[in-house]
N, C-alpha and C. Protein backbone atom coordinates (compact mmCIF):
# COMPACT_ATOMS: atom_id res chain seq x y z
N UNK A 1 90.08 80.14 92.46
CA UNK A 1 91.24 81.00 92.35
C UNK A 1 92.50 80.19 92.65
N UNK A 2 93.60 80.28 92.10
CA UNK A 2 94.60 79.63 92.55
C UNK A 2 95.52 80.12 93.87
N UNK A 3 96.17 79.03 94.18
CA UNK A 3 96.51 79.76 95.82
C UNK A 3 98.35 80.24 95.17
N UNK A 4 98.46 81.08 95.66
CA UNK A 4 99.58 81.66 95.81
C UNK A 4 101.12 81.35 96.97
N UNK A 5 101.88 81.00 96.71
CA UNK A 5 102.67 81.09 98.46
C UNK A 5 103.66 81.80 97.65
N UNK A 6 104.58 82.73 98.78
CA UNK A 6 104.63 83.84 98.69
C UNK A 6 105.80 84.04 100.16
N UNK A 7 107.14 84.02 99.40
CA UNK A 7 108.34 84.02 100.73
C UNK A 7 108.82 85.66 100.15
N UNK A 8 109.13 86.11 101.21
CA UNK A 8 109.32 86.97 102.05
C UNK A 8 110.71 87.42 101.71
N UNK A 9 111.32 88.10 100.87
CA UNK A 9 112.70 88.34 100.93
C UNK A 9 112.97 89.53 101.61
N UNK A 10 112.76 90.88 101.63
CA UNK A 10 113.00 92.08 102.44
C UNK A 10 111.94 92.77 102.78
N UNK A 11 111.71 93.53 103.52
CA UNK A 11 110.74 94.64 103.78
C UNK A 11 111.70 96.22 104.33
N UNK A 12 110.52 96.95 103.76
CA UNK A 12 111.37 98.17 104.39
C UNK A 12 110.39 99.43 104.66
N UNK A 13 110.59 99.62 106.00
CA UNK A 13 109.86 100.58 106.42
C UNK A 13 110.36 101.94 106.12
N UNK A 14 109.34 102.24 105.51
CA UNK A 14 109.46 103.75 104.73
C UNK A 14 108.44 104.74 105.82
N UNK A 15 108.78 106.00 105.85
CA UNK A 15 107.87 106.71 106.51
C UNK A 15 107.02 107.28 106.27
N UNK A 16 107.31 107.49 105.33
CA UNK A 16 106.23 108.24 104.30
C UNK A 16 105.28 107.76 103.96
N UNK A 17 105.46 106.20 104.11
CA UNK A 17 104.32 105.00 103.21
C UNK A 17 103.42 104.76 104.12
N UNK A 18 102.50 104.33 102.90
CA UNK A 18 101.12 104.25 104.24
C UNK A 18 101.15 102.86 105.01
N UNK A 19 101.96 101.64 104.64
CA UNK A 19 102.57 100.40 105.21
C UNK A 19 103.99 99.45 105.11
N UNK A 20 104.30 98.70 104.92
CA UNK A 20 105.73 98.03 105.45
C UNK A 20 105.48 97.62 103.46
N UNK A 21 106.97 98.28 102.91
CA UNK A 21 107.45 97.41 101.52
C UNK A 21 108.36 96.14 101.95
N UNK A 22 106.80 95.30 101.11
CA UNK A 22 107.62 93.67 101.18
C UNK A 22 107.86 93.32 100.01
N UNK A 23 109.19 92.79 99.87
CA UNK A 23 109.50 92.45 98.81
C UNK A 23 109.91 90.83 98.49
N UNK A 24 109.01 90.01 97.81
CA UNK A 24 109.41 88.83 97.82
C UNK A 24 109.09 87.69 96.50
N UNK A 25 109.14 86.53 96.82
CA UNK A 25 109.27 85.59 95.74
C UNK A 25 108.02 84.91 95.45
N UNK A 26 107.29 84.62 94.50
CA UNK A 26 106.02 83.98 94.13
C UNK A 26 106.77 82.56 94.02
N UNK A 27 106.52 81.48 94.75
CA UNK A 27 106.94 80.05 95.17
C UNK A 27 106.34 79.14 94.17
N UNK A 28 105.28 79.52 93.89
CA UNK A 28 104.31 78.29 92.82
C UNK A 28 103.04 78.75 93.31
N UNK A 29 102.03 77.87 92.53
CA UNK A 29 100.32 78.39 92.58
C UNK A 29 99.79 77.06 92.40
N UNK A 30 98.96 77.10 92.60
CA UNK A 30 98.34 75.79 92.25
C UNK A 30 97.14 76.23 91.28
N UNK A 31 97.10 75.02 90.68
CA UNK A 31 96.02 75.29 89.07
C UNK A 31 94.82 76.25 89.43
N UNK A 32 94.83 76.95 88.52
CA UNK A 32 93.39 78.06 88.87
C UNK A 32 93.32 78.55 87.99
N UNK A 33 92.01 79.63 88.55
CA UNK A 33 92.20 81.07 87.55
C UNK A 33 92.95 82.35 87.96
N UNK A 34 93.69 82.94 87.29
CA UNK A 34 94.00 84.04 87.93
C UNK A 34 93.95 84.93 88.61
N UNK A 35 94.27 85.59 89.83
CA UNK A 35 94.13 86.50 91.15
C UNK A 35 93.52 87.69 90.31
N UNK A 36 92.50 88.27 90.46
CA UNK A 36 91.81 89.52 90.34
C UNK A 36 91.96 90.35 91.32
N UNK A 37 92.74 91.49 91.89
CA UNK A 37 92.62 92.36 92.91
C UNK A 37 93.86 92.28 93.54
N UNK A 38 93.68 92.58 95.22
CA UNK A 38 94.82 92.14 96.04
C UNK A 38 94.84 90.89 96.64
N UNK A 39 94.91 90.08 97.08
CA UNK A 39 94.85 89.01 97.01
C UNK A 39 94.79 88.53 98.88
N UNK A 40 94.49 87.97 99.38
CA UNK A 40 93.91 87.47 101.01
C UNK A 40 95.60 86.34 101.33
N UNK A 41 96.10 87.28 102.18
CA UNK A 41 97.03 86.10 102.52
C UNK A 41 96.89 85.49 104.08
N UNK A 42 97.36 84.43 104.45
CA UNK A 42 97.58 84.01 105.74
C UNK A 42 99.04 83.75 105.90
N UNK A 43 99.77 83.65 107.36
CA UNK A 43 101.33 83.27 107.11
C UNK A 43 101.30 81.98 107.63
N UNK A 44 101.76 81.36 106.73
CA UNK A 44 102.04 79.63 106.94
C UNK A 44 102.03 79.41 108.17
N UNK A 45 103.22 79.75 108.99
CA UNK A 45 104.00 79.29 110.19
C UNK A 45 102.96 79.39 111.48
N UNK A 46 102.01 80.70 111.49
CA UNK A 46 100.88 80.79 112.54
C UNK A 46 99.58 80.76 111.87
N UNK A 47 99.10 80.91 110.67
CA UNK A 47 97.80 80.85 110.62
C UNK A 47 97.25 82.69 110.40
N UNK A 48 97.76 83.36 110.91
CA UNK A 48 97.26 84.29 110.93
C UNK A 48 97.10 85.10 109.75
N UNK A 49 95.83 86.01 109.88
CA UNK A 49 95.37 86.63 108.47
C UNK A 49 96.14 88.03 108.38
N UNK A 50 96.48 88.22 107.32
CA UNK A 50 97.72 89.45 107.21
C UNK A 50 96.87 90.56 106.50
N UNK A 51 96.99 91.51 107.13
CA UNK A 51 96.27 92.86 106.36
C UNK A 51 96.88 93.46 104.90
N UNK A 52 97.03 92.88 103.92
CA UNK A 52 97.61 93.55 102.82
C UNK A 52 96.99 94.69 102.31
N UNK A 53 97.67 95.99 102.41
CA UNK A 53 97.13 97.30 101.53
C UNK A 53 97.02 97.15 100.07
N UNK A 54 98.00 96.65 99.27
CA UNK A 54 98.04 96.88 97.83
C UNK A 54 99.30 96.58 97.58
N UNK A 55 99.09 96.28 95.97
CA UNK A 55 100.09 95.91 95.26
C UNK A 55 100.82 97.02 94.84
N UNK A 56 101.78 96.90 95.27
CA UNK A 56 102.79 98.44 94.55
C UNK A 56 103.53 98.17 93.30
N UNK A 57 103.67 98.89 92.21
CA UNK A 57 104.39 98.96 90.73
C UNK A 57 105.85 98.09 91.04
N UNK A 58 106.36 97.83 90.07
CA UNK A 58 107.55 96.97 89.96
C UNK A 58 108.22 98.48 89.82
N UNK A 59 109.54 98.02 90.44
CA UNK A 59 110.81 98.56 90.07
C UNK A 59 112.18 98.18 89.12
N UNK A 60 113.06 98.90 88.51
CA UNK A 60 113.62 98.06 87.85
C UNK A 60 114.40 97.01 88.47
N UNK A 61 114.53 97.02 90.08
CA UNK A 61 115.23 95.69 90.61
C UNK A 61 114.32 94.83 90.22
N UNK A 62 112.85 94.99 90.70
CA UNK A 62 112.23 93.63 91.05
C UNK A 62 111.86 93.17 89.02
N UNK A 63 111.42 93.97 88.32
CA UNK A 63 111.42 93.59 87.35
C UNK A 63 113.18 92.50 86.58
N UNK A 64 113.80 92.86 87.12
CA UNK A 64 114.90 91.93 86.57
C UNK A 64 115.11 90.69 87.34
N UNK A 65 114.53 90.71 88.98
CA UNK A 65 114.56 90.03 89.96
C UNK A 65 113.46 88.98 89.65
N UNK A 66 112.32 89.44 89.07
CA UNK A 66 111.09 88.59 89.22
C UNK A 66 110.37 88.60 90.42
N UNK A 67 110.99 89.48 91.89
CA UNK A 67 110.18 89.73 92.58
C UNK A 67 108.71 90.45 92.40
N UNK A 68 107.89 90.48 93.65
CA UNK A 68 106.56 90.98 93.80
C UNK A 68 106.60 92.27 95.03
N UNK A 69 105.77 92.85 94.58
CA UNK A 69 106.41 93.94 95.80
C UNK A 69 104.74 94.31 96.13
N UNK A 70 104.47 93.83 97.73
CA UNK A 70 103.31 94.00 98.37
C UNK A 70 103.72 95.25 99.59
N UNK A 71 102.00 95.91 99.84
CA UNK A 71 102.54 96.81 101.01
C UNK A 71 101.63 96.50 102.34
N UNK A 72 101.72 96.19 103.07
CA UNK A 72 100.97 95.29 104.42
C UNK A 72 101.43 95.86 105.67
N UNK A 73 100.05 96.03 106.16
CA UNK A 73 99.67 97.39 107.51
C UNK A 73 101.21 96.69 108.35
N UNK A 74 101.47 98.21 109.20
CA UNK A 74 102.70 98.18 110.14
C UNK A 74 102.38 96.80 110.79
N UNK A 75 100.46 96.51 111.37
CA UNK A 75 100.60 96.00 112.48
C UNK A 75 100.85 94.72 112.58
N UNK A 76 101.20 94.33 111.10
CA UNK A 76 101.56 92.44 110.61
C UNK A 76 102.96 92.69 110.75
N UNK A 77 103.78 93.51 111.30
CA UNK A 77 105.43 93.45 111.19
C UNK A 77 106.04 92.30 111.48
N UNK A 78 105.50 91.72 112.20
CA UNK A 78 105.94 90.50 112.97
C UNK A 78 106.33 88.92 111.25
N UNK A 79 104.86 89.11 110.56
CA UNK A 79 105.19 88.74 109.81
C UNK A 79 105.91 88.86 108.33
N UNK A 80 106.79 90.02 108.16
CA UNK A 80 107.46 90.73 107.00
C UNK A 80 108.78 90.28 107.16
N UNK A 81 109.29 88.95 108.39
CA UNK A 81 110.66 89.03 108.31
C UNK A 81 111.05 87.95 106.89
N UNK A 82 112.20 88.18 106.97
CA UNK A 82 112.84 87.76 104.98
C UNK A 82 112.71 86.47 105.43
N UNK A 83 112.07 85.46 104.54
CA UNK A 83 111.91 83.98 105.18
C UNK A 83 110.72 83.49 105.21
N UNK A 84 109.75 84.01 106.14
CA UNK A 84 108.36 83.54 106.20
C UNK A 84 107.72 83.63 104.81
N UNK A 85 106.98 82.72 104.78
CA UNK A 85 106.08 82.35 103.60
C UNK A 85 104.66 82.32 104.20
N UNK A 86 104.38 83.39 103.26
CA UNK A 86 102.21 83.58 102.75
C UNK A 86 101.59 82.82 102.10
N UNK A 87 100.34 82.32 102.27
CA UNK A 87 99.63 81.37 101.64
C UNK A 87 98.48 82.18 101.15
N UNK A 88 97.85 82.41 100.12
CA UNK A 88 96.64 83.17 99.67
C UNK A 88 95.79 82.41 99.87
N UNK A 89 94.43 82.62 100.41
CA UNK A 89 93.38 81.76 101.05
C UNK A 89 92.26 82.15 100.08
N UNK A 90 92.42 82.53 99.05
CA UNK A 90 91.30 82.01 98.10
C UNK A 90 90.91 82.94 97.23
């Protein structure tokens, strides 16, 4: 599978939602085959494995933006600030 990294531009806690909208930039991949599903991230800076819920639909920002819009449990908040970069582990 190819690895993904994956920076961090906004998040926004919605209440209604079942986790934190992150909204961010696909950095590059390295040669592969294409991601099937949701995809396994870790955050660069600590190592740690991030609970991602699901991929949520584009909006017309992110569609003109080229952003990605992931939704990842409250309890990774720490890692949703705009900046940090995800690494997909396989």
């Amino acid at each position: 599978m190819a690895q993904v990294r994956f920076r961090v531009d906004e998040c926004f806690d919605i209440p209604r939602r079942g986790g934190l909208v992150v909204l961010g930039t696909v950095l590059g991949t390295v040669l592969g085959p294409e991601p099937a599903g949701v995809p396994d991230f870790v955050d660069e800076q600590t190592g740690a494995r991030l609970r991602l819920l699901g991929i949520d639909f584009p909006t017309p920002r992110t569609r003109r933006t080229g952003q990605a819009v992931f939704v990842l449990d409250r309890l990774d908040a720490a890692y949703a600030c705009a900046g940090r970069t995800w690494i997909s582990t396989g």
